[in-house]
N, C-alpha and C. Protein backbone atom coordinates (compact mmCIF):
# COMPACT_ATOMS: atom_id res chain seq x y z
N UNK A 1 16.72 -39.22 11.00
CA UNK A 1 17.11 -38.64 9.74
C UNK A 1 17.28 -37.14 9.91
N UNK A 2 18.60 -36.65 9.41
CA UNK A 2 18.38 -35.31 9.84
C UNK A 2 18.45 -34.36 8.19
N UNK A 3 17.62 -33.33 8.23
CA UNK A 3 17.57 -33.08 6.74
C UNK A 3 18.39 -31.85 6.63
N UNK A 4 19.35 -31.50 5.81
CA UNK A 4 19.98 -30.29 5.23
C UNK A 4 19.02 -28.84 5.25
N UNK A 5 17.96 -29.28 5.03
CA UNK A 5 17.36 -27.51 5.03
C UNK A 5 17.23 -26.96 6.06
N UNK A 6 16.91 -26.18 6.09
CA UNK A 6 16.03 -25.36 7.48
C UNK A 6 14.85 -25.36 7.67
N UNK A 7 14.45 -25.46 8.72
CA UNK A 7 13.19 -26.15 9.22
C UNK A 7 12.42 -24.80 9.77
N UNK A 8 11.25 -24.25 9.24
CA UNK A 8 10.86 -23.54 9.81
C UNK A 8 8.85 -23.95 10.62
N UNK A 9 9.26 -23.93 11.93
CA UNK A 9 7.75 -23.89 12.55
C UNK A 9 6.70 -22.73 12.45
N UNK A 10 5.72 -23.28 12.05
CA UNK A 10 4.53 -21.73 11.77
C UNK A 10 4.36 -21.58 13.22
N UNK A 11 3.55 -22.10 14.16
CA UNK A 11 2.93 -21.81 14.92
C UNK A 11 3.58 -22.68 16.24
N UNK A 12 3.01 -21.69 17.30
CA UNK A 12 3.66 -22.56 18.96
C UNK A 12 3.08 -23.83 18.60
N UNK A 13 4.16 -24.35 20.06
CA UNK A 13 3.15 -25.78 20.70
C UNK A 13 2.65 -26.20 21.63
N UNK A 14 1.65 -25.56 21.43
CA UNK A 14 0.69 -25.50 22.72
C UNK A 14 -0.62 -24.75 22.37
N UNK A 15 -1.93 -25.81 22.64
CA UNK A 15 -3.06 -25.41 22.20
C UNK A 15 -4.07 -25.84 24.09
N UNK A 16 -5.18 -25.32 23.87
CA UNK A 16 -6.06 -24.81 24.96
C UNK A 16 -7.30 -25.87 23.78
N UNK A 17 -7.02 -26.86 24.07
CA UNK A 17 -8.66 -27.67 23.18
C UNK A 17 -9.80 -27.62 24.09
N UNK A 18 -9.69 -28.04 25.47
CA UNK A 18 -10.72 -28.25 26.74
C UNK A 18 -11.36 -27.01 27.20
N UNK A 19 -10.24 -26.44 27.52
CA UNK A 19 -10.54 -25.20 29.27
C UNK A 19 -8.97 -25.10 29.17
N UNK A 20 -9.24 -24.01 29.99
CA UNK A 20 -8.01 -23.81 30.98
C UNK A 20 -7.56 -24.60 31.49
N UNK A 21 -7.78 -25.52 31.90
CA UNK A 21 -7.19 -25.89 32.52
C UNK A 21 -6.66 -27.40 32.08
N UNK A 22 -7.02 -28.10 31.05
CA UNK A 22 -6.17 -28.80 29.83
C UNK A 22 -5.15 -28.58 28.62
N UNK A 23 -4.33 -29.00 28.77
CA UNK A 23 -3.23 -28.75 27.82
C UNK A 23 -2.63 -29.59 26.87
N UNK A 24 -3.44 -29.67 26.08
CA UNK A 24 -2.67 -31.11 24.85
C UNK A 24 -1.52 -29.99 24.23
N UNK A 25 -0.30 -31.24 24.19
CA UNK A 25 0.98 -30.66 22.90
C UNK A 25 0.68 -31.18 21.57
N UNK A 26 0.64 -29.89 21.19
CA UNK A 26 0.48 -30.27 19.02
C UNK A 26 1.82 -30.88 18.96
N UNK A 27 2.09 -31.61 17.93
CA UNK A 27 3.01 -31.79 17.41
C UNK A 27 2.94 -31.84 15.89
N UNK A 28 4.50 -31.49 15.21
CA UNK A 28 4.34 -31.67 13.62
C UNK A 28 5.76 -32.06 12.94
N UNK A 29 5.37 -32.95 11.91
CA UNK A 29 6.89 -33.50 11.60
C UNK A 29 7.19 -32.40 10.43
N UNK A 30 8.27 -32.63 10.05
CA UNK A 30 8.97 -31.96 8.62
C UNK A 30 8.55 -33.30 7.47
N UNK A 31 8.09 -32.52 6.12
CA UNK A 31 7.71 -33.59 4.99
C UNK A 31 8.76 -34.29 4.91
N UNK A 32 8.52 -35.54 4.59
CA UNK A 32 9.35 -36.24 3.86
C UNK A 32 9.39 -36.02 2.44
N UNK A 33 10.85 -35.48 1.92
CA UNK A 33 10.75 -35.42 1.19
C UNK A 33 11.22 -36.93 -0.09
N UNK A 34 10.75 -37.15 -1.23
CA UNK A 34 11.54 -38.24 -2.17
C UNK A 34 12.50 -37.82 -3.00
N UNK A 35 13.59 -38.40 -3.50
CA UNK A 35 14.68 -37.96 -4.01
C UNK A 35 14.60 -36.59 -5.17
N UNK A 36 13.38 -37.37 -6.02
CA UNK A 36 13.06 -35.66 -6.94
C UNK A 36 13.01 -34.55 -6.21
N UNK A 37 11.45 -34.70 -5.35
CA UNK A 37 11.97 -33.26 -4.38
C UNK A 37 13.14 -32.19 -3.55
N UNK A 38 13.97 -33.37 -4.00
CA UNK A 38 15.27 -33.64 -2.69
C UNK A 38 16.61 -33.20 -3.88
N UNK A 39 16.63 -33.12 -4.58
CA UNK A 39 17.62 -33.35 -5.63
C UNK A 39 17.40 -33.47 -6.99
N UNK A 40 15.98 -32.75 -7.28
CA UNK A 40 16.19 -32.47 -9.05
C UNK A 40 16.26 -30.96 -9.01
N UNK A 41 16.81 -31.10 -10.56
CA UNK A 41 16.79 -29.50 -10.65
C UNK A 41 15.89 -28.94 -11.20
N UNK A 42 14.77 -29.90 -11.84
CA UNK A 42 13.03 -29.06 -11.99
C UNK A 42 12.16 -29.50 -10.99
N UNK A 43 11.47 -28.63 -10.90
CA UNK A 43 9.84 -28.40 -9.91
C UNK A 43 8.94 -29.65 -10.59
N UNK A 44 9.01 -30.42 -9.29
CA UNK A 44 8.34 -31.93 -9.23
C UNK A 44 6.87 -31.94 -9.35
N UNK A 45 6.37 -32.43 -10.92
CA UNK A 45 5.06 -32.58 -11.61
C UNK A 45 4.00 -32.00 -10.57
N UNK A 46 4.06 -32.57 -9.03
CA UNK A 46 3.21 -32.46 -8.51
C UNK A 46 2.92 -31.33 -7.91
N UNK A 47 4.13 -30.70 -7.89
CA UNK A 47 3.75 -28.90 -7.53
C UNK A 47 3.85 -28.26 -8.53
N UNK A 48 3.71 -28.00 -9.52
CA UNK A 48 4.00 -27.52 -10.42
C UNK A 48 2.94 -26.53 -10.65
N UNK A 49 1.86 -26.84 -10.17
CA UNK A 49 0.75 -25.57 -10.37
C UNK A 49 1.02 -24.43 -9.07
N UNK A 50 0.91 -25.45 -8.23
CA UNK A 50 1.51 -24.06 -6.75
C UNK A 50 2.35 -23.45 -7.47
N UNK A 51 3.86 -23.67 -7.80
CA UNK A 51 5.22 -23.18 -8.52
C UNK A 51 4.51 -22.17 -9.61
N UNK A 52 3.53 -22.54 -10.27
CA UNK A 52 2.73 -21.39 -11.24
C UNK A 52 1.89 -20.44 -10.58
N UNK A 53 1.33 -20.71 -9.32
CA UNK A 53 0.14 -19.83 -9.17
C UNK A 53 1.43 -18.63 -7.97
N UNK A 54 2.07 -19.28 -7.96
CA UNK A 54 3.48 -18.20 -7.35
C UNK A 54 4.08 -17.57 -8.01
N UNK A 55 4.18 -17.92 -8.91
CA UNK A 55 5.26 -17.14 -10.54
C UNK A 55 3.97 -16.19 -10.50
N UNK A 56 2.89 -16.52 -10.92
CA UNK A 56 2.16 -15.12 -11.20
C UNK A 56 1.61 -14.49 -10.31
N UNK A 57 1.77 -14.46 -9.07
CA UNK A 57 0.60 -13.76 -7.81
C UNK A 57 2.21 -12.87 -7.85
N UNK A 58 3.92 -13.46 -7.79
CA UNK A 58 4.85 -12.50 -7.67
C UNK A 58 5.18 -11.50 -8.65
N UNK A 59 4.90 -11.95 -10.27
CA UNK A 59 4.63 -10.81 -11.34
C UNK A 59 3.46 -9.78 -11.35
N UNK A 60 2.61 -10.36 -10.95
CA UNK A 60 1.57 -9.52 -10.81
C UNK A 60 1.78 -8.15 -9.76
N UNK A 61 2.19 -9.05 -8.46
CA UNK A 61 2.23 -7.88 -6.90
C UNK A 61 3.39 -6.93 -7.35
N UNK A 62 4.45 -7.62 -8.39
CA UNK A 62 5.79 -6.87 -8.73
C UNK A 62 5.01 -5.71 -9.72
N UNK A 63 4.49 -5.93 -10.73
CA UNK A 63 3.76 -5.22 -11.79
C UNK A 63 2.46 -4.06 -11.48
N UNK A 64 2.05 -4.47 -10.04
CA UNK A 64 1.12 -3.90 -9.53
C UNK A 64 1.78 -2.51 -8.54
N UNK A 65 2.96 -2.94 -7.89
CA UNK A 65 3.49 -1.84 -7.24
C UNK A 65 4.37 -0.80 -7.75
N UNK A 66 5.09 -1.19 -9.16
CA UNK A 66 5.45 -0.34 -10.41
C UNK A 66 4.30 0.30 -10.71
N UNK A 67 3.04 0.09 -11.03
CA UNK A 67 1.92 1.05 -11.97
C UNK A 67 1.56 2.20 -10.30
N UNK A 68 1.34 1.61 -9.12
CA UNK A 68 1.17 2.13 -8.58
C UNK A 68 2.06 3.62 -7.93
N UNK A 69 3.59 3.18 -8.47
CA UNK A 69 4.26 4.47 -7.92
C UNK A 69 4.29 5.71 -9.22
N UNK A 70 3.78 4.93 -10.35
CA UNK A 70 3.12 6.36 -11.44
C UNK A 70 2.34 7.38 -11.20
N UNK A 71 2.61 8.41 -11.80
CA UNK A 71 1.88 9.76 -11.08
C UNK A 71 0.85 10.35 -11.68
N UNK A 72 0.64 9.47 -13.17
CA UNK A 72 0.08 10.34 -14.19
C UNK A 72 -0.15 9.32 -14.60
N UNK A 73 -2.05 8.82 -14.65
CA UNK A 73 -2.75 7.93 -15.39
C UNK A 73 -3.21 8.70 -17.11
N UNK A 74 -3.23 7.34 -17.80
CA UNK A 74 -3.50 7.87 -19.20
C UNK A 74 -4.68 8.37 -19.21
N UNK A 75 -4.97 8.26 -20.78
CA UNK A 75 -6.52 8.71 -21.17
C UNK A 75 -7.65 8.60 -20.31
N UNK A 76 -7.42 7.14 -20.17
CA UNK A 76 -8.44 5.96 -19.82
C UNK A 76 -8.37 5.75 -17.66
N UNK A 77 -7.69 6.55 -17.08
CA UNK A 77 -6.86 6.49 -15.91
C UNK A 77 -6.68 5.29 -15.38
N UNK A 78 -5.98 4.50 -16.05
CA UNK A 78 -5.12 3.91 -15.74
C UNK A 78 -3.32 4.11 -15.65
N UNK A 79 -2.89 3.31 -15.20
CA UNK A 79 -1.51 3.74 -15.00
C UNK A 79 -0.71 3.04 -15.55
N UNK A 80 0.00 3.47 -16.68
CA UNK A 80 0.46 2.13 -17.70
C UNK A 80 2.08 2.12 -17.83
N UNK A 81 2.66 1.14 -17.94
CA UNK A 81 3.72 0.92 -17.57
C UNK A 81 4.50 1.31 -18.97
N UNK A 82 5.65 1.79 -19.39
CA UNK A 82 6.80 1.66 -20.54
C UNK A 82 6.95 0.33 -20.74
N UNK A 83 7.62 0.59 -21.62
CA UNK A 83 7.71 -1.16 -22.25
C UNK A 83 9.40 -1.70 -21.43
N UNK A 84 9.92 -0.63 -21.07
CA UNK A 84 11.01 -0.26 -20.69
C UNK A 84 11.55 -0.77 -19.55
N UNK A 85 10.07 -0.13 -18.17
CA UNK A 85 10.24 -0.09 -17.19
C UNK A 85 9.50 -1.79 -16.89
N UNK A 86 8.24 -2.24 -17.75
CA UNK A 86 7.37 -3.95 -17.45
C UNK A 86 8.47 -4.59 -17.64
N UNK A 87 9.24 -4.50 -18.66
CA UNK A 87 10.13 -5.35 -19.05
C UNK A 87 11.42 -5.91 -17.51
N UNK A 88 11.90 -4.58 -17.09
CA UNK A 88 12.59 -4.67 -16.06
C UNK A 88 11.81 -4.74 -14.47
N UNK A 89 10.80 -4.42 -14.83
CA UNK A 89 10.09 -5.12 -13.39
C UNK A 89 9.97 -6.79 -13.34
N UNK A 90 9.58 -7.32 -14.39
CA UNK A 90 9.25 -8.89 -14.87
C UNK A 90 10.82 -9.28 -14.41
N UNK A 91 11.41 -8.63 -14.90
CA UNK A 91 12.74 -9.33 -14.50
C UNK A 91 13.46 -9.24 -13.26
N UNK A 92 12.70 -8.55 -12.69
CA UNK A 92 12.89 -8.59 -11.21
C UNK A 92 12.52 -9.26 -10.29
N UNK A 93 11.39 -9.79 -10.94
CA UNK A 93 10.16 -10.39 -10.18
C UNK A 93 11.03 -11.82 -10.27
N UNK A 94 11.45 -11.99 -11.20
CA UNK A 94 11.92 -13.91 -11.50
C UNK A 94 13.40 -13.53 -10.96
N UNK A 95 14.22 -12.81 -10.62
CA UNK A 95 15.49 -12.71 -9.94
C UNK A 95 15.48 -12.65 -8.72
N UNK A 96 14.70 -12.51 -7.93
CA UNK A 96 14.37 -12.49 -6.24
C UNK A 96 14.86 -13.67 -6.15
N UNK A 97 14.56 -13.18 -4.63
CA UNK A 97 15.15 -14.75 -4.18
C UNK A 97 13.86 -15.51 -3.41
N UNK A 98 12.66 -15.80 -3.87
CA UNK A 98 12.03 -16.61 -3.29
C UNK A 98 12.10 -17.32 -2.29
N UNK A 99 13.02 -16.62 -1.05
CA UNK A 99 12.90 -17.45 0.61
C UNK A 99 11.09 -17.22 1.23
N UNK A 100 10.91 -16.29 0.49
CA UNK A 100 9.32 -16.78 1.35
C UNK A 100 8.94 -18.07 0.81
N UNK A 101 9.06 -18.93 0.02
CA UNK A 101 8.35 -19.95 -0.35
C UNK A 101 9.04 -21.16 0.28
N UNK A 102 8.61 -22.61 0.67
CA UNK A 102 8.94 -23.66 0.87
C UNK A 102 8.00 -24.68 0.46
N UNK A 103 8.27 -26.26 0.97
CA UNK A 103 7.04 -26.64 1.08
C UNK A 103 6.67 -27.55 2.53
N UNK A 104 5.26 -27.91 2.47
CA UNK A 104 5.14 -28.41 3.84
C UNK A 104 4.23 -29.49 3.02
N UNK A 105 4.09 -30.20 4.34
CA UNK A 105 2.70 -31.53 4.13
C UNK A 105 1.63 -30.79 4.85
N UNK A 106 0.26 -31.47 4.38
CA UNK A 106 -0.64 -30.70 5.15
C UNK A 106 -1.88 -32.01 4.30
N UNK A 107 -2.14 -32.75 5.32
CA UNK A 107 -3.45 -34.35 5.12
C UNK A 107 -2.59 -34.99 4.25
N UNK A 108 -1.01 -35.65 4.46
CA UNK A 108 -0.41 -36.28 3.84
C UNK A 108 -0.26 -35.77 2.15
N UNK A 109 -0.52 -34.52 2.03
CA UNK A 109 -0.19 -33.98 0.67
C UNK A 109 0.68 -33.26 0.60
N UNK A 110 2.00 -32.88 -0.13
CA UNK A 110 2.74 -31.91 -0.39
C UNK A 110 2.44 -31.07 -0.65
N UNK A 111 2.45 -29.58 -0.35
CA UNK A 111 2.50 -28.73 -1.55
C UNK A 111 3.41 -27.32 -0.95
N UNK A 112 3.02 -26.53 -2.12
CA UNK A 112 4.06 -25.38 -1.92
C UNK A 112 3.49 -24.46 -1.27
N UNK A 113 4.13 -23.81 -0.30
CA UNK A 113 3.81 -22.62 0.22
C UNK A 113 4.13 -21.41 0.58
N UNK A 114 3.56 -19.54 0.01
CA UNK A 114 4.45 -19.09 0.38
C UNK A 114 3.34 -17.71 0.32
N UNK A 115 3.37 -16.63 -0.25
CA UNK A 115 2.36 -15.14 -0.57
C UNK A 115 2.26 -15.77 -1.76
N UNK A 116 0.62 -15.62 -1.98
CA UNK A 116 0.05 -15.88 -3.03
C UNK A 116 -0.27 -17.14 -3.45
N UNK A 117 -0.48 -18.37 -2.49
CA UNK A 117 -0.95 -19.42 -1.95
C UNK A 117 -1.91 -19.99 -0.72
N UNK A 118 -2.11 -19.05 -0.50
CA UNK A 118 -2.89 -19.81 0.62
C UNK A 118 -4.04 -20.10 -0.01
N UNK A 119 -4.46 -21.38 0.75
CA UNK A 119 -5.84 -21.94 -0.03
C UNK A 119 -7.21 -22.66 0.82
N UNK A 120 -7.97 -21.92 1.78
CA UNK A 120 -8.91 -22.80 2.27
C UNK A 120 -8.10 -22.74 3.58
N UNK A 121 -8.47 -23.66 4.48
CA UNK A 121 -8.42 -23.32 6.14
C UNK A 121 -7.06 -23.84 6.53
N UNK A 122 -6.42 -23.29 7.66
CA UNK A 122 -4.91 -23.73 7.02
C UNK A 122 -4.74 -24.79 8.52
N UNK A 123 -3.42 -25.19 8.70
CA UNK A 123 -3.94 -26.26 9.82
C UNK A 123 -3.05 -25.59 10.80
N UNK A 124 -3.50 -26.28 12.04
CA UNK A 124 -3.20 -25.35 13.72
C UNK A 124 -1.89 -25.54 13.55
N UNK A 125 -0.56 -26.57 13.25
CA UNK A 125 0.55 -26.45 12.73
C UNK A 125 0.99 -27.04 11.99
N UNK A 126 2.17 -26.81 11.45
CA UNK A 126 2.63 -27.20 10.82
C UNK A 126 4.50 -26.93 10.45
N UNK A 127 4.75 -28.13 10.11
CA UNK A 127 6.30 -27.70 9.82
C UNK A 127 6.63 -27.23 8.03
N UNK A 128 7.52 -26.19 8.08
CA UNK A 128 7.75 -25.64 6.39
C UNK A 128 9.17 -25.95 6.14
N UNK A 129 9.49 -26.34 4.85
CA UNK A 129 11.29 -26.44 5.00
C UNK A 129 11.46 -25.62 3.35
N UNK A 130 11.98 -24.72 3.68
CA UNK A 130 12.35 -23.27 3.21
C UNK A 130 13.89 -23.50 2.54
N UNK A 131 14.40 -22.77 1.41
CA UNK A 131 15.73 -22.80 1.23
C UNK A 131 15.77 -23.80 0.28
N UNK A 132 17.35 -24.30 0.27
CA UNK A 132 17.27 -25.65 -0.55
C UNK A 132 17.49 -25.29 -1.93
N UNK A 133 16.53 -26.62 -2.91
CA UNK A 133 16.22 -26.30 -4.22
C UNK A 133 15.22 -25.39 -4.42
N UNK A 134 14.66 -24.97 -3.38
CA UNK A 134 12.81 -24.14 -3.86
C UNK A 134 12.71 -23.06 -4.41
N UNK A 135 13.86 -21.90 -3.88
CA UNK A 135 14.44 -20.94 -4.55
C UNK A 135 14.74 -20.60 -6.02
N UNK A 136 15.44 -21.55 -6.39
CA UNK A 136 16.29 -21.79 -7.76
C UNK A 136 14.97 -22.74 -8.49
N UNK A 137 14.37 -23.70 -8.01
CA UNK A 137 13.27 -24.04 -8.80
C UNK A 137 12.18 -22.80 -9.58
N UNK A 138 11.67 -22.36 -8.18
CA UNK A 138 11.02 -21.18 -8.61
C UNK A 138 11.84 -19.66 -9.67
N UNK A 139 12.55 -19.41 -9.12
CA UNK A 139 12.99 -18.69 -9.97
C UNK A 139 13.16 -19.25 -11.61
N UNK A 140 13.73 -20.34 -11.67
CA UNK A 140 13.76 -20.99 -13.03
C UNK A 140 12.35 -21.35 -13.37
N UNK A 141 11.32 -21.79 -12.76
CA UNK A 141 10.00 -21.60 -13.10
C UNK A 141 9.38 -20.18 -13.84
N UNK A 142 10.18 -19.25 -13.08
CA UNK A 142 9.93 -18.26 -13.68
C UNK A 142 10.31 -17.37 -15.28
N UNK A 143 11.39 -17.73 -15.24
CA UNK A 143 11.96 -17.68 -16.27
C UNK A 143 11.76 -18.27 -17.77
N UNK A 144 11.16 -19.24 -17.59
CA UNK A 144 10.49 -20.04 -18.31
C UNK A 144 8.98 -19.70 -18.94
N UNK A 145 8.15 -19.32 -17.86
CA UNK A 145 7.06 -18.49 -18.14
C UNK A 145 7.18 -16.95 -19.01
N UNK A 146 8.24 -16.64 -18.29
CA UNK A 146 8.88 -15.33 -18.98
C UNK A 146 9.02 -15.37 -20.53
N UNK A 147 9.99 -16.35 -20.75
CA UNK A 147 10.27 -17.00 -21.91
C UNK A 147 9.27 -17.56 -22.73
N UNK A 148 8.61 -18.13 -22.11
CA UNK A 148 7.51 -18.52 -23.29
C UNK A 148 6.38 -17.19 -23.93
N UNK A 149 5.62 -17.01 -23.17
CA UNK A 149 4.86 -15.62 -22.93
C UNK A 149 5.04 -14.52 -22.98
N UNK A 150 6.18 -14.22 -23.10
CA UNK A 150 7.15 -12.54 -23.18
C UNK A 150 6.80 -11.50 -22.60
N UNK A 151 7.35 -10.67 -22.36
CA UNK A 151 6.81 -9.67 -21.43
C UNK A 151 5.45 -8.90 -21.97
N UNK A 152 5.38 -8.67 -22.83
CA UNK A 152 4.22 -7.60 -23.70
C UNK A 152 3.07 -8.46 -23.39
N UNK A 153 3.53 -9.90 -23.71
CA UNK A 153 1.78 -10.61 -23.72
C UNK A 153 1.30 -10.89 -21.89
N UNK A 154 2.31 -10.38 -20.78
CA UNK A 154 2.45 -11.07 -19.85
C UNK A 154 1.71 -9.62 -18.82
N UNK A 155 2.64 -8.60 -19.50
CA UNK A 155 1.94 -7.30 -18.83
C UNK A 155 0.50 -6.98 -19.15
N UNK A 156 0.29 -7.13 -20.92
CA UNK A 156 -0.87 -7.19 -21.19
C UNK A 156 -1.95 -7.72 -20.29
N UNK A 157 -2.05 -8.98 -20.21
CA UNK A 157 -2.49 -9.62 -19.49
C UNK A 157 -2.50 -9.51 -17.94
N UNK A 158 -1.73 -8.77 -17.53
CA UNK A 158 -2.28 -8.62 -16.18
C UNK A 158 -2.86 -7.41 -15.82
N UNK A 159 -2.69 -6.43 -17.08
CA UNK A 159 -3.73 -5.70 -16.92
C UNK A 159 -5.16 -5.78 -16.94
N UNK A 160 -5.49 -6.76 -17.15
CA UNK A 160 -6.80 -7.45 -17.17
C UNK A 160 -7.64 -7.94 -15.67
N UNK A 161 -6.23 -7.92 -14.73
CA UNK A 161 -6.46 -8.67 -13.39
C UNK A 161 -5.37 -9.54 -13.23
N UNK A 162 -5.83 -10.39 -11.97
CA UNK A 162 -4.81 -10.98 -11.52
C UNK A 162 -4.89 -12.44 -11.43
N UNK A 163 -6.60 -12.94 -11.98
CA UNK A 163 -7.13 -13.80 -12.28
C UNK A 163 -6.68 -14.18 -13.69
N UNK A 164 -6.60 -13.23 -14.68
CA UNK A 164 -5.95 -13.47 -16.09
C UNK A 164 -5.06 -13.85 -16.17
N UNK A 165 -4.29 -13.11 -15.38
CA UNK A 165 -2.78 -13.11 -15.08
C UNK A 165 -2.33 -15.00 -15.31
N UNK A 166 -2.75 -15.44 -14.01
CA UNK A 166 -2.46 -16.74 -13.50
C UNK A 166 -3.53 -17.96 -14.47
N UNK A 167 -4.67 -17.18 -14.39
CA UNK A 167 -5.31 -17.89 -16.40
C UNK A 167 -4.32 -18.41 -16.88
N UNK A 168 -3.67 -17.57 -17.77
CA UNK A 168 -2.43 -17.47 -19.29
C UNK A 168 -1.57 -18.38 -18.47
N UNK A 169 -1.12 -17.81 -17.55
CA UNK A 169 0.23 -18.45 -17.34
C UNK A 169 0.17 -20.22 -16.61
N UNK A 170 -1.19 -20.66 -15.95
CA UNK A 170 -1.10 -21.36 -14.89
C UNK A 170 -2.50 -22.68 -16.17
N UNK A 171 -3.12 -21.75 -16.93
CA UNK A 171 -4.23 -22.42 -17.27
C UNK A 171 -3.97 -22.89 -19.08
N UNK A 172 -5.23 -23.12 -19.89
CA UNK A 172 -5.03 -23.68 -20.85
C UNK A 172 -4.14 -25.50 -20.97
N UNK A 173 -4.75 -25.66 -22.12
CA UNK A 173 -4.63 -27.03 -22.58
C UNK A 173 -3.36 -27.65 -21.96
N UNK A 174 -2.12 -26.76 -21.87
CA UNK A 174 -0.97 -27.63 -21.74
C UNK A 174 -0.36 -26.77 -19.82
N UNK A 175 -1.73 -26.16 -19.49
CA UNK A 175 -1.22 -25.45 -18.20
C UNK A 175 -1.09 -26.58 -17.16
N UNK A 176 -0.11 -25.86 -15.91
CA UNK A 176 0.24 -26.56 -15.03
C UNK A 176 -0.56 -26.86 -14.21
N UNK A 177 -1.94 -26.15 -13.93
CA UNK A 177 -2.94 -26.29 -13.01
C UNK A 177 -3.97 -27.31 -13.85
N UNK A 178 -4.01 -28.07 -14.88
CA UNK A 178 -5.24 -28.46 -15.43
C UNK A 178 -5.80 -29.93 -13.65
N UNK A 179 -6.60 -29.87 -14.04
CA UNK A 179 -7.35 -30.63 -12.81
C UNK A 179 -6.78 -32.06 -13.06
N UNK A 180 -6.69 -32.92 -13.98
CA UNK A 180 -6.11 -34.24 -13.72
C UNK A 180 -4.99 -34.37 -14.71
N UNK A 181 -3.72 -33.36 -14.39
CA UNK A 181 -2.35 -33.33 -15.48
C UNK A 181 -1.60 -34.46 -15.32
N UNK A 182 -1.96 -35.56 -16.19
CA UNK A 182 -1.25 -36.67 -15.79
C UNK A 182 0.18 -36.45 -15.79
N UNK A 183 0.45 -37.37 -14.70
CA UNK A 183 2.49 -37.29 -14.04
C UNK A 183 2.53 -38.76 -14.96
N UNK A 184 3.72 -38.41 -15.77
CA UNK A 184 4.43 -39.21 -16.76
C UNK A 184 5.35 -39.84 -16.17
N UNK A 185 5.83 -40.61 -15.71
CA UNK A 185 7.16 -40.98 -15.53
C UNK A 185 8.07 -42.17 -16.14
N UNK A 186 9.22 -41.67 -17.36
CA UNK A 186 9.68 -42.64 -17.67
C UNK A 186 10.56 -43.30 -17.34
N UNK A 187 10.29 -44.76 -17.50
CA UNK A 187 11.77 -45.60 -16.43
C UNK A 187 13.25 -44.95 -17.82
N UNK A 188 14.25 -45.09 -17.62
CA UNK A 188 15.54 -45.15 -17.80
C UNK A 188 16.24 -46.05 -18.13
């Protein structure tokens, strides 16, 4: 089967498990992906919290390096953004082009991966397939968050941290991260 994306390898192949003088070859396949993954145009139930905890680790790092090139903290010294300038950073942040992100398998699980994901010990390799729909998912993920939450309640909030941040946007009753978000699927 040969797949349309681009295939990107993290790591060589070739590991030292014994001594020196043994040489096992790692090997790693590319996910299989299923037709949703493969050909919808929304971010598939099951990533959908990765797809969130990326929307906000990239508003945040975007929102964080705007306050940081300010020269002149307020009252309180902090460094606070125009409504002017959050507004057009947020919108920068969801217009990128998200090639750092893809997804890989990793213990027969999908998920997404990219800055502002890593989670726990990562494995000796692995294959990532980058490009594609993941781009345009995410970005439209983003947009959406944008849209619901608006910029004022979004900057607000990440002035709080970066934990808040992804709170609001990733958490609550109808958030994408809740621990058992049941996947609906209706037949047609």
């Amino acid at each position: 089967m040969r797949l349309p994306l681009p295939l990107l390898l993290l790591l060589g192949a070739w590991a030292i498990p014994k001594g020196l003088g043994d040489r096992a070859q790692l090997t790693a396949t590319a996910p299989q992906l299923d037709d949703e993954e493969k050909y919808s145009a929304h971010m598939p139930a099951h990533l959908r919290c990765d797809a969130c905890r990326a929307v906000a680790y990239q508003m945040w790092q975007h929102l964080a390096k705007a306050e940081a090139k300010l020269h002149t903290p307020d009252s309180r010294g902090q460094r606070k953004l125009s409504e002017l300038v959050y507004t057009d950073v947020l919108d920068r942040s969801c217009s990128q082009n998200w090639q750092d992100y893809g997804v890989r398998e990793v213990n027969q699980v999908k998920r997404l991966t990219g800055p502002g994901l890593s989670k726990g010990t990562e494995p000796s390799i692995s294959v990532m397939i980058t490009g594609g729909p993941w781009p345009i998912r995410l970005s439209t993920t983003c947009w959406q968050y944008l849209g619901e939450f608006g910029e004022d309640q979004i900057y607000k909030v990440h002035q709080q941290g970066q934990g808040a941040l992804e709170a609001l946007l990733c958490g609550g009753r109808q958030g994408a991260c809740l621990e058992e978000a049941p996947v609906i699927r209706e037949e047609l």
